[in-house]
PDB file of N, CA and C in Angstrom:
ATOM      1  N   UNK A   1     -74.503  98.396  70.967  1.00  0.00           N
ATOM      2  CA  UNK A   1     -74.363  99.817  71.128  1.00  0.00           C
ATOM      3  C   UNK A   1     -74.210 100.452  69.753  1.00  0.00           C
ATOM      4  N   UNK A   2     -74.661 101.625  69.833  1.00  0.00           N
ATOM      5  CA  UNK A   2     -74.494 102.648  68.369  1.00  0.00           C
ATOM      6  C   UNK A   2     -74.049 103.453  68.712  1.00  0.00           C
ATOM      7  N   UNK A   3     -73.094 104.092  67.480  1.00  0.00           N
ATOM      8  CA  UNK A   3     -72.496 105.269  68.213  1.00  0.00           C
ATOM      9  C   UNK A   3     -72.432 105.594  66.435  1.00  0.00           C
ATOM     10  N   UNK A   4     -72.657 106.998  66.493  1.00  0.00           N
ATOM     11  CA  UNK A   4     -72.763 107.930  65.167  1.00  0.00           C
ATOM     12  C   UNK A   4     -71.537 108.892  64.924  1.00  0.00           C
ATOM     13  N   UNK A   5     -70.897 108.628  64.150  1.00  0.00           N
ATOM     14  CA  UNK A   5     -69.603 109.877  63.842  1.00  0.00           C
ATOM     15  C   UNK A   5     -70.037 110.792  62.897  1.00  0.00           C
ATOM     16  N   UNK A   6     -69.407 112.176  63.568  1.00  0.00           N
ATOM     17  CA  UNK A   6     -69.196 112.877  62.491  1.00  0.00           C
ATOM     18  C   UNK A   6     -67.532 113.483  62.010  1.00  0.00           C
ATOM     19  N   UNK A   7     -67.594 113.098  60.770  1.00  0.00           N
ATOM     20  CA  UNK A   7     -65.964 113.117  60.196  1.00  0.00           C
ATOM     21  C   UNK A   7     -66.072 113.877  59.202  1.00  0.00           C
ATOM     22  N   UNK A   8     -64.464 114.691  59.443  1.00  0.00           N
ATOM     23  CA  UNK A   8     -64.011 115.747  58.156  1.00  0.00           C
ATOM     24  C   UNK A   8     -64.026 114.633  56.903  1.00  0.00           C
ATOM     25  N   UNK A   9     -64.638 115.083  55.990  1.00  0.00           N
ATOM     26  CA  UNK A   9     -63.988 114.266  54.429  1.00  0.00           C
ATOM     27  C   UNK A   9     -62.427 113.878  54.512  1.00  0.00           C
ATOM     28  N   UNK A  10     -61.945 114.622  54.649  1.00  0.00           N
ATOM     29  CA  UNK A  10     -60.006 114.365  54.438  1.00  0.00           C
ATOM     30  C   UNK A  10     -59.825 113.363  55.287  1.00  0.00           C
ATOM     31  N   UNK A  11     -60.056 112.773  56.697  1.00  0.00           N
ATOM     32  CA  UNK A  11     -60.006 111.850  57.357  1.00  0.00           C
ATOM     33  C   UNK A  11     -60.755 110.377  57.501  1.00  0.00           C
ATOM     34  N   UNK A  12     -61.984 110.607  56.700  1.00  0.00           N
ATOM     35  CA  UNK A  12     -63.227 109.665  56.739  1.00  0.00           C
ATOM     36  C   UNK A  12     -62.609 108.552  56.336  1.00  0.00           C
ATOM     37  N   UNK A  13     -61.644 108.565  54.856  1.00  0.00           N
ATOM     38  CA  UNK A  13     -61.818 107.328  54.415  1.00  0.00           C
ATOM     39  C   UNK A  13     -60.379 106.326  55.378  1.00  0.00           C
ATOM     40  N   UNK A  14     -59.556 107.132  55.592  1.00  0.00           N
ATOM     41  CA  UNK A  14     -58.861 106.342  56.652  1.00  0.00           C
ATOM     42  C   UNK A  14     -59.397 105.822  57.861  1.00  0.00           C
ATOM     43  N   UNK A  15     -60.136 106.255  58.407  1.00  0.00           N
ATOM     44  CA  UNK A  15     -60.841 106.322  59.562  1.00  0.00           C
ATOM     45  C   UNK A  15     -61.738 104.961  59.386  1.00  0.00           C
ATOM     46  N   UNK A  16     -62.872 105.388  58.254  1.00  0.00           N
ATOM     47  CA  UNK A  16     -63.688 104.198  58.035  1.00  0.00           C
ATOM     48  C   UNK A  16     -62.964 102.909  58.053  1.00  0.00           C
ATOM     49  N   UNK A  17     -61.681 102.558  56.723  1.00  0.00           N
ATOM     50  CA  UNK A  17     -60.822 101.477  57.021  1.00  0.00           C
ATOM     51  C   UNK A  17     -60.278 100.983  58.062  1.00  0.00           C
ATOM     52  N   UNK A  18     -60.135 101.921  58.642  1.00  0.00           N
ATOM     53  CA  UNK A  18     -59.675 101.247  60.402  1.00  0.00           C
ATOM     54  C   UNK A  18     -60.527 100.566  60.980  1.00  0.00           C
ATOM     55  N   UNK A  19     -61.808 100.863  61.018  1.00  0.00           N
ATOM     56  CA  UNK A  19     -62.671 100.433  61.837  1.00  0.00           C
ATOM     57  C   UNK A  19     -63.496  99.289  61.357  1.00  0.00           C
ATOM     58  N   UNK A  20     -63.109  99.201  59.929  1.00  0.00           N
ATOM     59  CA  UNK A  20     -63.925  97.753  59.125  1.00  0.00           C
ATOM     60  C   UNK A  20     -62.749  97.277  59.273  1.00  0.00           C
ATOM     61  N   UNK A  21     -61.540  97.312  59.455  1.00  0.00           N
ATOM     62  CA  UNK A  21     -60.683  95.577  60.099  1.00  0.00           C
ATOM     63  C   UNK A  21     -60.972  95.552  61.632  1.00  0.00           C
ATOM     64  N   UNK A  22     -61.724  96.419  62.106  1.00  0.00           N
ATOM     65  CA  UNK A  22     -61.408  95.780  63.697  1.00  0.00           C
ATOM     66  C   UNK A  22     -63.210  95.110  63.773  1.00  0.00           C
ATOM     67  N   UNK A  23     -62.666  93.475  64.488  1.00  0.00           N
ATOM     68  CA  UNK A  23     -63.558  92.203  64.659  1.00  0.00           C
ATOM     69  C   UNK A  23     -64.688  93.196  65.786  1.00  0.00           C
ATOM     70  N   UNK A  24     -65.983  92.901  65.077  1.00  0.00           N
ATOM     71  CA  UNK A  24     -67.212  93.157  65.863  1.00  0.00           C
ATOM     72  C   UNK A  24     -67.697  94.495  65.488  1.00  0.00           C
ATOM     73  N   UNK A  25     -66.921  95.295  64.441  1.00  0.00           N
ATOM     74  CA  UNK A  25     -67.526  96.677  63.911  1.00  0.00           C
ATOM     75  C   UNK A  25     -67.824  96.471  62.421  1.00  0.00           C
ATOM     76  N   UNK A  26     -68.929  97.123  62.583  1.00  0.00           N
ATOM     77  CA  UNK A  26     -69.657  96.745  61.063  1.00  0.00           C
ATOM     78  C   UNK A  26     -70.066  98.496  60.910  1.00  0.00           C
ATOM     79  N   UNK A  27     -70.102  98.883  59.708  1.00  0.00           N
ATOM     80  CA  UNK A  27     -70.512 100.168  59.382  1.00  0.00           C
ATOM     81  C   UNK A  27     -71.759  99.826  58.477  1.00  0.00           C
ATOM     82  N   UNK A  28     -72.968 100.252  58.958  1.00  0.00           N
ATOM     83  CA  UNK A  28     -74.245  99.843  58.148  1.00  0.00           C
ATOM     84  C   UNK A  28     -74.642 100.984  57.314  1.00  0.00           C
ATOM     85  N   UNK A  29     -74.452 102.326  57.672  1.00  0.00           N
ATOM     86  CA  UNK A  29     -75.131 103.776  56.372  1.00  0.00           C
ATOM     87  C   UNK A  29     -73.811 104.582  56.438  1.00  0.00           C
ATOM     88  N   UNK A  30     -73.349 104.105  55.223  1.00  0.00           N
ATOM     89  CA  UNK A  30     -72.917 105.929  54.457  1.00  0.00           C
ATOM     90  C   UNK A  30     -73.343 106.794  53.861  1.00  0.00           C
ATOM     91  N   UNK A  31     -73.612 107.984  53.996  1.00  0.00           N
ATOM     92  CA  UNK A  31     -74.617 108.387  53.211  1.00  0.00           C
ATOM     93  C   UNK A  31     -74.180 108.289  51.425  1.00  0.00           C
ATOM     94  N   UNK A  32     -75.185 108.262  50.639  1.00  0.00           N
ATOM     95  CA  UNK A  32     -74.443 107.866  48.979  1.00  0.00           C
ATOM     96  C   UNK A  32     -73.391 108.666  48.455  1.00  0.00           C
ATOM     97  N   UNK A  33     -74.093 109.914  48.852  1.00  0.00           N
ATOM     98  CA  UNK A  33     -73.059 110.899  48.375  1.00  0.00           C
ATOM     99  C   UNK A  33     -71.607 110.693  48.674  1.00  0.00           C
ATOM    100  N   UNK A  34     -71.410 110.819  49.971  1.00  0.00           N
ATOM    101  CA  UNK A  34     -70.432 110.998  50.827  1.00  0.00           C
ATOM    102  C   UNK A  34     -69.363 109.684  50.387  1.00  0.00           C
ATOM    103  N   UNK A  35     -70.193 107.628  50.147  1.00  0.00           N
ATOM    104  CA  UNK A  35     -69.935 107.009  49.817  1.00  0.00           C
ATOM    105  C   UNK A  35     -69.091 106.454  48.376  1.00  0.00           C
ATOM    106  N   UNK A  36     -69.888 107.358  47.682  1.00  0.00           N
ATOM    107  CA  UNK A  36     -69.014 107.554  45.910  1.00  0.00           C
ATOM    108  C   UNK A  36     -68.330 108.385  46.376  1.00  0.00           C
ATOM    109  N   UNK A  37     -68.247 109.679  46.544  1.00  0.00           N
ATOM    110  CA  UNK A  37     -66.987 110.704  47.069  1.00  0.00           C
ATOM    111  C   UNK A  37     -65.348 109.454  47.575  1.00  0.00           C
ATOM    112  N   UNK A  38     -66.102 109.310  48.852  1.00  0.00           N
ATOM    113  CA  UNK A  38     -65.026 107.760  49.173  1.00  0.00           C
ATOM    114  C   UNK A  38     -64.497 107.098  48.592  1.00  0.00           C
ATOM    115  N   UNK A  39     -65.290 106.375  47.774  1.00  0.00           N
ATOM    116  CA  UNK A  39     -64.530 105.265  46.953  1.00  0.00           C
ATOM    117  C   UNK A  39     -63.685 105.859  45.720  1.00  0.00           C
ATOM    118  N   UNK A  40     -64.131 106.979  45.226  1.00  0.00           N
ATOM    119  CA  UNK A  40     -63.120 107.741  43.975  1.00  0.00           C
ATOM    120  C   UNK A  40     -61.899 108.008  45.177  1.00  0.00           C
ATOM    121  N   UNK A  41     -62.005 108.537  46.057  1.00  0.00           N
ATOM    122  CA  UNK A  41     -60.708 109.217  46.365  1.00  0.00           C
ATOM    123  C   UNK A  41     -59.840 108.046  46.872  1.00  0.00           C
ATOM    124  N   UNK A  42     -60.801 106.731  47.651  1.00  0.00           N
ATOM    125  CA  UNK A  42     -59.518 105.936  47.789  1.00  0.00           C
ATOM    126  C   UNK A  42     -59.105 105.128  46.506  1.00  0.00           C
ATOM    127  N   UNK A  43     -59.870 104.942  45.421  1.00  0.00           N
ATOM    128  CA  UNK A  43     -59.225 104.554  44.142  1.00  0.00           C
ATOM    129  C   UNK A  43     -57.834 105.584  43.683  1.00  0.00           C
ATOM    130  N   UNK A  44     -58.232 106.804  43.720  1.00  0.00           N
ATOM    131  CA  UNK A  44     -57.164 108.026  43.393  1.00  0.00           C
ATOM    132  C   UNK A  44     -55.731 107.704  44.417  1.00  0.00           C
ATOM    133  N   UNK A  45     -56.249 107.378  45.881  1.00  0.00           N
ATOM    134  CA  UNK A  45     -54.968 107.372  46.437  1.00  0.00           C
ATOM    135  C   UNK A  45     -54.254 106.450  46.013  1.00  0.00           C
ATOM    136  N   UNK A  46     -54.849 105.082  45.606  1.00  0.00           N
ATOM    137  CA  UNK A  46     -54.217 103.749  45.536  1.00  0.00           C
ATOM    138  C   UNK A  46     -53.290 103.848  44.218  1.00  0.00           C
ATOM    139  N   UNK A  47     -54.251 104.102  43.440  1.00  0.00           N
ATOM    140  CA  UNK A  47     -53.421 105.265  41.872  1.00  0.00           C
ATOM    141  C   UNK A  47     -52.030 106.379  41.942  1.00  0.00           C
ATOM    142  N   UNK A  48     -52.453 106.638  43.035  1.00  0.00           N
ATOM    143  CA  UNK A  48     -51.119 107.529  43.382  1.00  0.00           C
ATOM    144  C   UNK A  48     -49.874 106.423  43.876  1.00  0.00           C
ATOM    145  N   UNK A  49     -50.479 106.212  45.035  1.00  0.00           N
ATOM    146  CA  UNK A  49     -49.308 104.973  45.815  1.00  0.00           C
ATOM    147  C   UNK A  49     -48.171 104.093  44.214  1.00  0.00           C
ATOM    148  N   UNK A  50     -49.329 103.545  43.622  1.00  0.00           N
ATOM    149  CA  UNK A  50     -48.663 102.574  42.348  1.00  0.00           C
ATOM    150  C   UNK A  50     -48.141 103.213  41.653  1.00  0.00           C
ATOM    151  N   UNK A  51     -48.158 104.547  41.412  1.00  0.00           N
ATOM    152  CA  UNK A  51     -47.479 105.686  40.392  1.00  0.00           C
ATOM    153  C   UNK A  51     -46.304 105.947  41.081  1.00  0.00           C
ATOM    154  N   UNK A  52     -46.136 106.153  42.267  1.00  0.00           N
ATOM    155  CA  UNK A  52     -44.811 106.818  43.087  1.00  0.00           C
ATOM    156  C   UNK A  52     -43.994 105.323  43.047  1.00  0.00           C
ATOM    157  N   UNK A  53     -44.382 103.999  43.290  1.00  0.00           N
ATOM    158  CA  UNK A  53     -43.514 103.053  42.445  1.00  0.00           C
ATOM    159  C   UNK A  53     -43.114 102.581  41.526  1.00  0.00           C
ATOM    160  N   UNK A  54     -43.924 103.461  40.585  1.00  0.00           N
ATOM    161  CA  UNK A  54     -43.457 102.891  39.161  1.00  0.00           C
ATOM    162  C   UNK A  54     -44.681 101.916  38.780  1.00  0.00           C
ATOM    163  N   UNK A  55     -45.086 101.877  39.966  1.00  0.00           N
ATOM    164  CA  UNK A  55     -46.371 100.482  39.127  1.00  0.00           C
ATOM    165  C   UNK A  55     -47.265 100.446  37.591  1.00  0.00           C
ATOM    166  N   UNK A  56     -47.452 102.040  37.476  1.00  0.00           N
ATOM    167  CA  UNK A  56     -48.161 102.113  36.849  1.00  0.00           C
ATOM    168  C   UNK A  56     -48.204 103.695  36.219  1.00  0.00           C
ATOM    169  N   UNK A  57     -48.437 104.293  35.713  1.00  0.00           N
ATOM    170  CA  UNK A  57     -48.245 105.337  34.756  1.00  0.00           C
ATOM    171  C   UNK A  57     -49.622 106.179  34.530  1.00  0.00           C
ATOM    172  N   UNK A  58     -49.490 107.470  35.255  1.00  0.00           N
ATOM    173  CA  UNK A  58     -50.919 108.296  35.205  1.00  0.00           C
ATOM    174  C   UNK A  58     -50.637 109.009  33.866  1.00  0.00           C
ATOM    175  N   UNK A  59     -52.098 109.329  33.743  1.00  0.00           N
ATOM    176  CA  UNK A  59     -52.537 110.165  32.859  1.00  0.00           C
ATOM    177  C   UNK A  59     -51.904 111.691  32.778  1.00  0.00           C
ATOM    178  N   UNK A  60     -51.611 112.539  31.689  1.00  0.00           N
ATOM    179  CA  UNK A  60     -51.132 113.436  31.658  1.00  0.00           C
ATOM    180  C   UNK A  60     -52.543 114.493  31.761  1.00  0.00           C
ATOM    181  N   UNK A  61     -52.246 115.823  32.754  1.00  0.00           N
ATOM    182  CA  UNK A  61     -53.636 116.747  32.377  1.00  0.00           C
ATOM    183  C   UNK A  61     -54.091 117.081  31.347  1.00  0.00           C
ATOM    184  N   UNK A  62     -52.937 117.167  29.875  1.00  0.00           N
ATOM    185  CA  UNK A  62     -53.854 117.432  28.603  1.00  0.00           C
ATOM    186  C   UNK A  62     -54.106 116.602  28.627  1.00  0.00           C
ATOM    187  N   UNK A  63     -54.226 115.131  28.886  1.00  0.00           N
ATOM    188  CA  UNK A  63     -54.997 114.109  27.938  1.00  0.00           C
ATOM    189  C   UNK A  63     -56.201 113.742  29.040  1.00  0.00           C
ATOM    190  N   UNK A  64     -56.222 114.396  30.270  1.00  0.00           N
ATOM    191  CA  UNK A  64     -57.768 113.799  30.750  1.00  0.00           C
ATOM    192  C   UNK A  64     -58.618 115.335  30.361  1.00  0.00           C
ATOM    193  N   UNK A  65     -57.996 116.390  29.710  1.00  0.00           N
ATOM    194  CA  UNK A  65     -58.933 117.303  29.176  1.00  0.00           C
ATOM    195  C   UNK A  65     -59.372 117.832  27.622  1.00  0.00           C
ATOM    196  N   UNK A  66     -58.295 116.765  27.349  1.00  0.00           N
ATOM    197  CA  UNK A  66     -58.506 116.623  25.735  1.00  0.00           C
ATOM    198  C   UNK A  66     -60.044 115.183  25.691  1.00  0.00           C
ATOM    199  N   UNK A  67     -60.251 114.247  27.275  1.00  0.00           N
ATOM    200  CA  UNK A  67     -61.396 113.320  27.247  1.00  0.00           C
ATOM    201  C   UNK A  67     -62.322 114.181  27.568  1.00  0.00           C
ATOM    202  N   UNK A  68     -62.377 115.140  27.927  1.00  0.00           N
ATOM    203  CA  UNK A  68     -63.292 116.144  27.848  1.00  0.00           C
ATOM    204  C   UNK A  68     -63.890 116.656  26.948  1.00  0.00           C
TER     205      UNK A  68
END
């Protein structure tokens, strides 16, 4: 069976993860765009998560616009 979603951005990338751990669902097209969009923001969240423990230490806004 196929079944086609359509998802808000703000929910997609949780959504998608849910459904690639459950056994017998495979996700075959994201569209590209939509796919890089995805993967930056769940890199950003994971970046956040390790920052609110201390894991790790973000960037200050002058200095990602001084890489500008």
């Amino acid at each position: 069976m196929q079944v086609t979603l359509e998802i808000k951005d703000d929910n997609a990338f949780s959504i998608l993860e849910t459904l690639k751990s459950i056994k017998g669902i495979k996700i075959k097209h994201i569209e590209q765009s939509n796919e890089k969009y995805l993967n930056d923001l769940a890199n950003a969240y994971k970046e956040t998560e390790l920052a609110e423990k201390g894991k790790i230490k973000l960037k200050k806004f002058e200095d990602l616009i001084n890489e500008i």
